[in-house]
Protein backbone atom coordinates (compact mmCIF):
# COMPACT_ATOMS: atom_id res chain seq x y z
CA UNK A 1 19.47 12.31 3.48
CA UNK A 2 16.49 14.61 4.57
CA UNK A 3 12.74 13.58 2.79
CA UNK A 4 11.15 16.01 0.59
CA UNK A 5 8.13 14.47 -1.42
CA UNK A 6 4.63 15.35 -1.91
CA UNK A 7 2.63 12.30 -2.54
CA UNK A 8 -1.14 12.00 -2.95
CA UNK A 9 -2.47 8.87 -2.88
CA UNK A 10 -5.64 8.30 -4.67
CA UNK A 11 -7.25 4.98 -3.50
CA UNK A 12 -9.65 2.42 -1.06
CA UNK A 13 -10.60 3.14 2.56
CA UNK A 14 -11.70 -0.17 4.50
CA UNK A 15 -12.36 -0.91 8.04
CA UNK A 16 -10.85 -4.25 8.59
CA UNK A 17 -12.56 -6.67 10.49
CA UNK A 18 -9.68 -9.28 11.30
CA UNK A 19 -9.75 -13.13 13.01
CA UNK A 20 -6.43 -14.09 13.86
CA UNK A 21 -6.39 -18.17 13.86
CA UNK A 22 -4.03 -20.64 14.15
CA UNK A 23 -4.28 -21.68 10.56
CA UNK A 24 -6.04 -20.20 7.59
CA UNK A 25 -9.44 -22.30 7.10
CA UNK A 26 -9.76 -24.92 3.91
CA UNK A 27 -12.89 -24.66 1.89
CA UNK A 28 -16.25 -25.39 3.87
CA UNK A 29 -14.04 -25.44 7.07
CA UNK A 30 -14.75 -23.68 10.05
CA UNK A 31 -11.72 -22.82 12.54
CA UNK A 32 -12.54 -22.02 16.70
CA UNK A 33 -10.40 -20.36 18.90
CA UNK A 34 -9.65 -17.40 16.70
CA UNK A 35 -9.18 -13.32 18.28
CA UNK A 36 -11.47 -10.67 16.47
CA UNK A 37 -9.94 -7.00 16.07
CA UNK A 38 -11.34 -4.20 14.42
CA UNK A 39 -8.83 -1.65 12.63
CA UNK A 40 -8.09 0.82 9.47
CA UNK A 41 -7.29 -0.41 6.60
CA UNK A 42 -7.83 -0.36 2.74
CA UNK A 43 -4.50 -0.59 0.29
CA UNK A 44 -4.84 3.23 -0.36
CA UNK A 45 -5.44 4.63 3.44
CA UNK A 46 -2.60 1.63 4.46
CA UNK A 47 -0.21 3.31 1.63
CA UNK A 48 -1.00 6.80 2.78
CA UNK A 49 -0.87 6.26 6.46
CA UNK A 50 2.42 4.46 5.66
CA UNK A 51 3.74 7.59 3.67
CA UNK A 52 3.23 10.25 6.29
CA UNK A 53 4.96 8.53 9.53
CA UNK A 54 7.64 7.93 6.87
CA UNK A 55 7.88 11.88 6.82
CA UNK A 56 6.56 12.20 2.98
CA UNK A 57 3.51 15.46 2.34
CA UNK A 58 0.63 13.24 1.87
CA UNK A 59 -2.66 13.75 1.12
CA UNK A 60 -5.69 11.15 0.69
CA UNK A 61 -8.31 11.01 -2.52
CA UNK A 62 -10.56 8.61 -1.51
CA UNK A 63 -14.12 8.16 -0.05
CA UNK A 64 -16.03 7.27 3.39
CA UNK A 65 -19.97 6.42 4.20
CA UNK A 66 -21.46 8.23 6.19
CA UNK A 67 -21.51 6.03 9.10
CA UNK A 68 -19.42 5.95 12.11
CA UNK A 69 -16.63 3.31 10.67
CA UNK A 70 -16.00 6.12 8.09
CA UNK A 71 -15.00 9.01 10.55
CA UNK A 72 -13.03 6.32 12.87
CA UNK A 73 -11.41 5.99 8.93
CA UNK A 74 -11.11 9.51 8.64
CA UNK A 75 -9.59 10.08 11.97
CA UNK A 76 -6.97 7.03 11.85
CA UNK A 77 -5.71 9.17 8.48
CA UNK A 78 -5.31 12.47 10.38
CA UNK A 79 -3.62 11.30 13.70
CA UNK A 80 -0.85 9.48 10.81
CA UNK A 81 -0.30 13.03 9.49
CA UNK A 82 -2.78 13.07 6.02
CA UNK A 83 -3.96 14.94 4.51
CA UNK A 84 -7.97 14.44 4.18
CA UNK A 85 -9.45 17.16 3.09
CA UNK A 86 -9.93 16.06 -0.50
CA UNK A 87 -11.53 12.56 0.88
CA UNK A 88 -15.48 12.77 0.13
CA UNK A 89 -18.92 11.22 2.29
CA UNK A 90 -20.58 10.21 -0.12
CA UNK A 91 -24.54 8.21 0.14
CA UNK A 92 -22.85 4.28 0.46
CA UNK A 93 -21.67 2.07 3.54
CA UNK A 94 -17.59 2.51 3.91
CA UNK A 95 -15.49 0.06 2.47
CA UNK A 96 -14.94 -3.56 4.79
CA UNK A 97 -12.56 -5.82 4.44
CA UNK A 98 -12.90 -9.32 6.26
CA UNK A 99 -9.43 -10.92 7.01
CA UNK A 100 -7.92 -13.96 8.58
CA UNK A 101 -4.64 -14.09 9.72
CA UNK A 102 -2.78 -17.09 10.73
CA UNK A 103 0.03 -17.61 13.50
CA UNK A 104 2.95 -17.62 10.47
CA UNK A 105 1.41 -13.94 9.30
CA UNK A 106 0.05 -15.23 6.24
CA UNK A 107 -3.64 -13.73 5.21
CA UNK A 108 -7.52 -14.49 3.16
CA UNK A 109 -8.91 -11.20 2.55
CA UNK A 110 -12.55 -10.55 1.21
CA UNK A 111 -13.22 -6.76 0.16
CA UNK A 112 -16.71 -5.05 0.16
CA UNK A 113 -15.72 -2.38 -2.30
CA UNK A 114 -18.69 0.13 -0.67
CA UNK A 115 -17.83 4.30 -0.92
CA UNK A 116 -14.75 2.87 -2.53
CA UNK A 117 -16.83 2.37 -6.22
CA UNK A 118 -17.73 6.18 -6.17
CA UNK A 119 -14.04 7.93 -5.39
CA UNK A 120 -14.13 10.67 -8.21
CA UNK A 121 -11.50 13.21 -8.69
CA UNK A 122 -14.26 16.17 -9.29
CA UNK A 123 -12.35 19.48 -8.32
CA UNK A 124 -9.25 17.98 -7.81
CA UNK A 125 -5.82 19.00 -9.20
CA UNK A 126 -2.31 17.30 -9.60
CA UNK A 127 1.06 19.49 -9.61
CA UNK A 128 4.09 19.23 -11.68
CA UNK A 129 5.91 18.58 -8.82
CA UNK A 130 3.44 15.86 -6.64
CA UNK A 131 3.83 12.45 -7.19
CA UNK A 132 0.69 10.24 -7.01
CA UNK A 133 0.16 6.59 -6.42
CA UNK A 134 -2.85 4.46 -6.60
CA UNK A 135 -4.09 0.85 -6.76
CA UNK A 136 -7.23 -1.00 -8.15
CA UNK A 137 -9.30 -1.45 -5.08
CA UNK A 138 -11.01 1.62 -7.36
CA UNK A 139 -12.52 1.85 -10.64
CA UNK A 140 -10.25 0.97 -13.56
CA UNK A 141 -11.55 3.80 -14.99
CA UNK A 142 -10.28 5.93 -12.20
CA UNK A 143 -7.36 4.69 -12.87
CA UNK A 144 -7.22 5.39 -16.65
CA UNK A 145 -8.15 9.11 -15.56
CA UNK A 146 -5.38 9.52 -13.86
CA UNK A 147 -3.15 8.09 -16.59
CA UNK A 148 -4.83 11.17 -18.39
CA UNK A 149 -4.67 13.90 -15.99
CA UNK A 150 -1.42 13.48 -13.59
CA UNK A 151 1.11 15.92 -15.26
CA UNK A 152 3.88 14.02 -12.76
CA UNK A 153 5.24 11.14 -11.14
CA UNK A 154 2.54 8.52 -11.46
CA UNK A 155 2.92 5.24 -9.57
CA UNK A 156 0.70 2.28 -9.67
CA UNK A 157 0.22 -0.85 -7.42
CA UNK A 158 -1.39 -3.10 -9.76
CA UNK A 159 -3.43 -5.38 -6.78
CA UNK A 160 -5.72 -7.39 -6.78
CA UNK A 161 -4.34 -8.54 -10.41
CA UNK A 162 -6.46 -7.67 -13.17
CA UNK A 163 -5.61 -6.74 -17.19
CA UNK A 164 -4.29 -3.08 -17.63
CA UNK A 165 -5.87 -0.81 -20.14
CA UNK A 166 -2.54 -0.34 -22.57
CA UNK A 167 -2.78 3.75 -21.75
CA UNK A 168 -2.00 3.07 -17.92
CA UNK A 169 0.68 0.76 -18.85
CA UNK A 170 2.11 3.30 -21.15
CA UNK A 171 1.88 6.44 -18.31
CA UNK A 172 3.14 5.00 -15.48
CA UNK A 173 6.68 6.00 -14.52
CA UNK A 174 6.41 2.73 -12.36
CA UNK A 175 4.11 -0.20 -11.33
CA UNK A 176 4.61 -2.12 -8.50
CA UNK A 177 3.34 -6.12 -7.81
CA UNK A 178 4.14 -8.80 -6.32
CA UNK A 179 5.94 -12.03 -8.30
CA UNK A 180 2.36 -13.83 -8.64
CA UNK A 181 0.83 -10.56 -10.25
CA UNK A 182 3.56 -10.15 -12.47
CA UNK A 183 3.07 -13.87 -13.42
CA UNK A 184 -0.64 -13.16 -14.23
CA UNK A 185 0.19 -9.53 -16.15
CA UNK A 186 2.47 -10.65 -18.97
CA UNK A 187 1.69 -6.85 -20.60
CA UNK A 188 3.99 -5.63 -17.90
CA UNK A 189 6.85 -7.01 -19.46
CA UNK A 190 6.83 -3.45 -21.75
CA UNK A 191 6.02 -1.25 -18.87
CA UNK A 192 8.82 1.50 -18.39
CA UNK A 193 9.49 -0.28 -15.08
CA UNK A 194 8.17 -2.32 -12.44
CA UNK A 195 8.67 -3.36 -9.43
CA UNK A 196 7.91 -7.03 -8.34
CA UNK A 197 7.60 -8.35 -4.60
CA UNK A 198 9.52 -11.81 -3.30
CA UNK A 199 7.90 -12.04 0.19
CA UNK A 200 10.98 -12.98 2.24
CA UNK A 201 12.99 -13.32 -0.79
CA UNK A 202 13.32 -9.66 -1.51
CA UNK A 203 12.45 -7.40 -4.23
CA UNK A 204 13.49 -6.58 -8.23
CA UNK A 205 12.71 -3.20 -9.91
CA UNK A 206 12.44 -4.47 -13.78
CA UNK A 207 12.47 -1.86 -17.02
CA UNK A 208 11.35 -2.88 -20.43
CA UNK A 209 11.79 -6.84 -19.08
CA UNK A 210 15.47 -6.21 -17.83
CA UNK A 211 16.06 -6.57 -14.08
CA UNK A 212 17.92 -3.56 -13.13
CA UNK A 213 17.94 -3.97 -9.70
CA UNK A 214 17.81 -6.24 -7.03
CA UNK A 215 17.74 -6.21 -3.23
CA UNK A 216 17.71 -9.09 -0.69
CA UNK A 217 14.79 -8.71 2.18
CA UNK A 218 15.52 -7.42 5.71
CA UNK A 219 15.08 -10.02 8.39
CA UNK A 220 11.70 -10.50 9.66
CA UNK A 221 9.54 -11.71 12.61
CA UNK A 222 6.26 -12.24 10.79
CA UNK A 223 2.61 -11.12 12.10
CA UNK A 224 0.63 -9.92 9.79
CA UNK A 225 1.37 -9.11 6.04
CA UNK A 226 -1.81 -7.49 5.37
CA UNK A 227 -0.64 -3.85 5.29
CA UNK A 228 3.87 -4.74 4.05
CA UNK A 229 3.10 -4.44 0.89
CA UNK A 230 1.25 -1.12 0.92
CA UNK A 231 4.12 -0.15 3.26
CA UNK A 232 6.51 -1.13 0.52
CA UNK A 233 4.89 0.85 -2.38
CA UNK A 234 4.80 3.95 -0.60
CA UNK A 235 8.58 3.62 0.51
CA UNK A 236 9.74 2.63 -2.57
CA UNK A 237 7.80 6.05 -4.59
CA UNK A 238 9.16 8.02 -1.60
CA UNK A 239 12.29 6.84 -2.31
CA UNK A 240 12.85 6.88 -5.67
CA UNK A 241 11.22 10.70 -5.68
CA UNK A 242 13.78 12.01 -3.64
CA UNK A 243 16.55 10.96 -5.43
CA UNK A 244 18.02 7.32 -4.37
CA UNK A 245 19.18 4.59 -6.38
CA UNK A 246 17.75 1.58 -7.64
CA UNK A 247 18.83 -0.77 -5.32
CA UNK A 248 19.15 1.92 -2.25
CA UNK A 249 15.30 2.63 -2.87
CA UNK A 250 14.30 -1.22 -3.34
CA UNK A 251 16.96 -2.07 0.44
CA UNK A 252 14.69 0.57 2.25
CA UNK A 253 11.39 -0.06 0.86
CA UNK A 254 12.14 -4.06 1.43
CA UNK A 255 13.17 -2.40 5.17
CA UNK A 256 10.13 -0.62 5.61
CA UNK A 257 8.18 -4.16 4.54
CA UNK A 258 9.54 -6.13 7.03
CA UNK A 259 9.19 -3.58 10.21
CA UNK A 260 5.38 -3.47 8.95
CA UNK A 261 5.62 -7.71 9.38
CA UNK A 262 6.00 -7.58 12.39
CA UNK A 263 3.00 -5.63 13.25
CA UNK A 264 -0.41 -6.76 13.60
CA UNK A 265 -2.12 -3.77 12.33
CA UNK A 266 -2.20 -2.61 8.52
CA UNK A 267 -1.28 0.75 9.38
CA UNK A 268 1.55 0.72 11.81
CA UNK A 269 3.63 3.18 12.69
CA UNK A 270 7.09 3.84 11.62
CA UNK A 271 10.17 5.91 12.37
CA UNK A 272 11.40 8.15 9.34
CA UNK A 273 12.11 7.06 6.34
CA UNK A 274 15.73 8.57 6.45
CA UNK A 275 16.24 5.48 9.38
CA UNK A 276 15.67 2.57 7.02
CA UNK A 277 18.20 3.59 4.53
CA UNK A 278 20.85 1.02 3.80
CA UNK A 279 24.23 1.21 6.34
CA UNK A 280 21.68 2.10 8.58
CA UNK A 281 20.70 0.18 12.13
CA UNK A 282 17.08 -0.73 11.88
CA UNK A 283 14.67 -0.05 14.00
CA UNK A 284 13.96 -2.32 16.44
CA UNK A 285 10.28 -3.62 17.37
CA UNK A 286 8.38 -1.90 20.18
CA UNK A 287 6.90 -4.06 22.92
CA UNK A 288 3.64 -3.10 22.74
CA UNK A 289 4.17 -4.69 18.98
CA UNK A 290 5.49 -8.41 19.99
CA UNK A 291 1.98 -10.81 19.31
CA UNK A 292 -0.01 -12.06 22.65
């Protein structure tokens, strides 16, 4: 199977400033020993990154300050193979996100939304033949635009959880959340279809309320799961664009997941998408990727 999908992703640019401790803190608790790392990140620049080392046309609609964090942003896009010409610098600090990381790869994440509250699609335009996914570290109504003005595929990771106007609900040919999200959006029960998240249990693509598919998750050494689920969405919309199944596309996006577990950063690389394809041998970790 060879890739052929154009994908713009419309979404958040953050550099992540990350504390990797032993355990996750409890309220009013402070935790020593931890390792500070600085890195790209942001659920639409993680999702695009993700796209093009997968082999997918991908371009970027987002926005950067103009400070230096924004063209190390800019730059960690380009060297994955985006597209960022349509990404603007616009008069507003870029986007931060402060993590922490434990040693079982589970994560507390607190955004500072910053050039992401002024991404605008001014002089932008969607073809037939593009598909474009986006999530709501942007304006909802950004979001509601787009229900209005992509003529294709439109895919949307509805994260963090919040209420869907009905319009967005009603364009998109698929949303994609995890099983607490669902939980919390009960409108997505009419949604054409959706996609909902297990962690190590897998994944379900749902339509109208029906599961139609289902896919068990590919074994895991876990790191980090900051960037596996952006990893996910943009496998799964790359491969349900070019053609696979149901549960072929869910078994290679739930792939693609758990290589990106096993890598501290939220943008990691990848081989080609073709590689994670069911029947086929996995990819194995790199060195340089097993934790210190």
């Amino acid at each position: 199977m060879t890739i052929d999908c154009s994908l713009t992703i419309v979404g958040s640019i953050n550099a992540d400033i990350t504390a990797t401790t032993s355990r996750l803190p409890a309220a009013g608790e402070t935790i020593g020993g931890g390792r500070l790392s600085r890195s790209p990140g942001g659920k639409g620049a993680n999702q695009a990154a993700a796209a093009a080392r997968l082999g997918a046309r991908t371009r970027m609609i987002g926005a950067v300050g103009a400070d230096a964090e924004g063209q190390a942003m800019l730059q960690a896009l380009r060297t994955a193979g985006v597209d960022v010409s349509d990404i603007a610098e616009v008069d507003a600090e870029t986007g931060t996100a402060l993590i922490i990381v434990d040693a079982a790869g589970e994560n507390q994440i607190a955004v500072c939304e910053g050039a992401n509250a002024l991404v605008g699609l001014d002089g932008v335009e969607f073809a037939k033949n593009e598909a474009v996914l986006t999530q709501l570290e942007i304006s909802m109504d950004l979001i509601t635009e787009l229900a209005d003005r992509v003529p294709g595929f439109l895919a949307v990771n509805a994260a963090p959880a919040q209420p869907l106007p009905a319009e967005v609900v009603d364009r998109a040919d698929l949303l994609i959340v995890n099983e607490t999200e669902y939980s919390l959006l009960p409108q997505l029960q009419e949604a054409k279809l959706v996609a909902v998240t297990y962690g190590a249990r897998g994944s379900a693509l749902v339509a109208r309320g029906t599961q139609i598919a289902f896919a068990e998750a590919a074994p895991a050494i876990p790191v980090s799961t900051v960037g596996a689920g952006d990893a996910f969405c943009a496998a799964l919309t790359i491969g349900l664009r070019s053609g696979l199944g149901p549960e072929a596309a869910l078994q290679a996006a739930n792939a693609v997941g758990s290589a990106a577990v096993e890598d501290i950063s939220a943008q990691p690389e990848f081989d080609r998408f073709e590689t994670y394809l069911p029947g086929r041998e996995r990819p194995g970790r790199l060195e340089s990727d097993e934790p210190e």
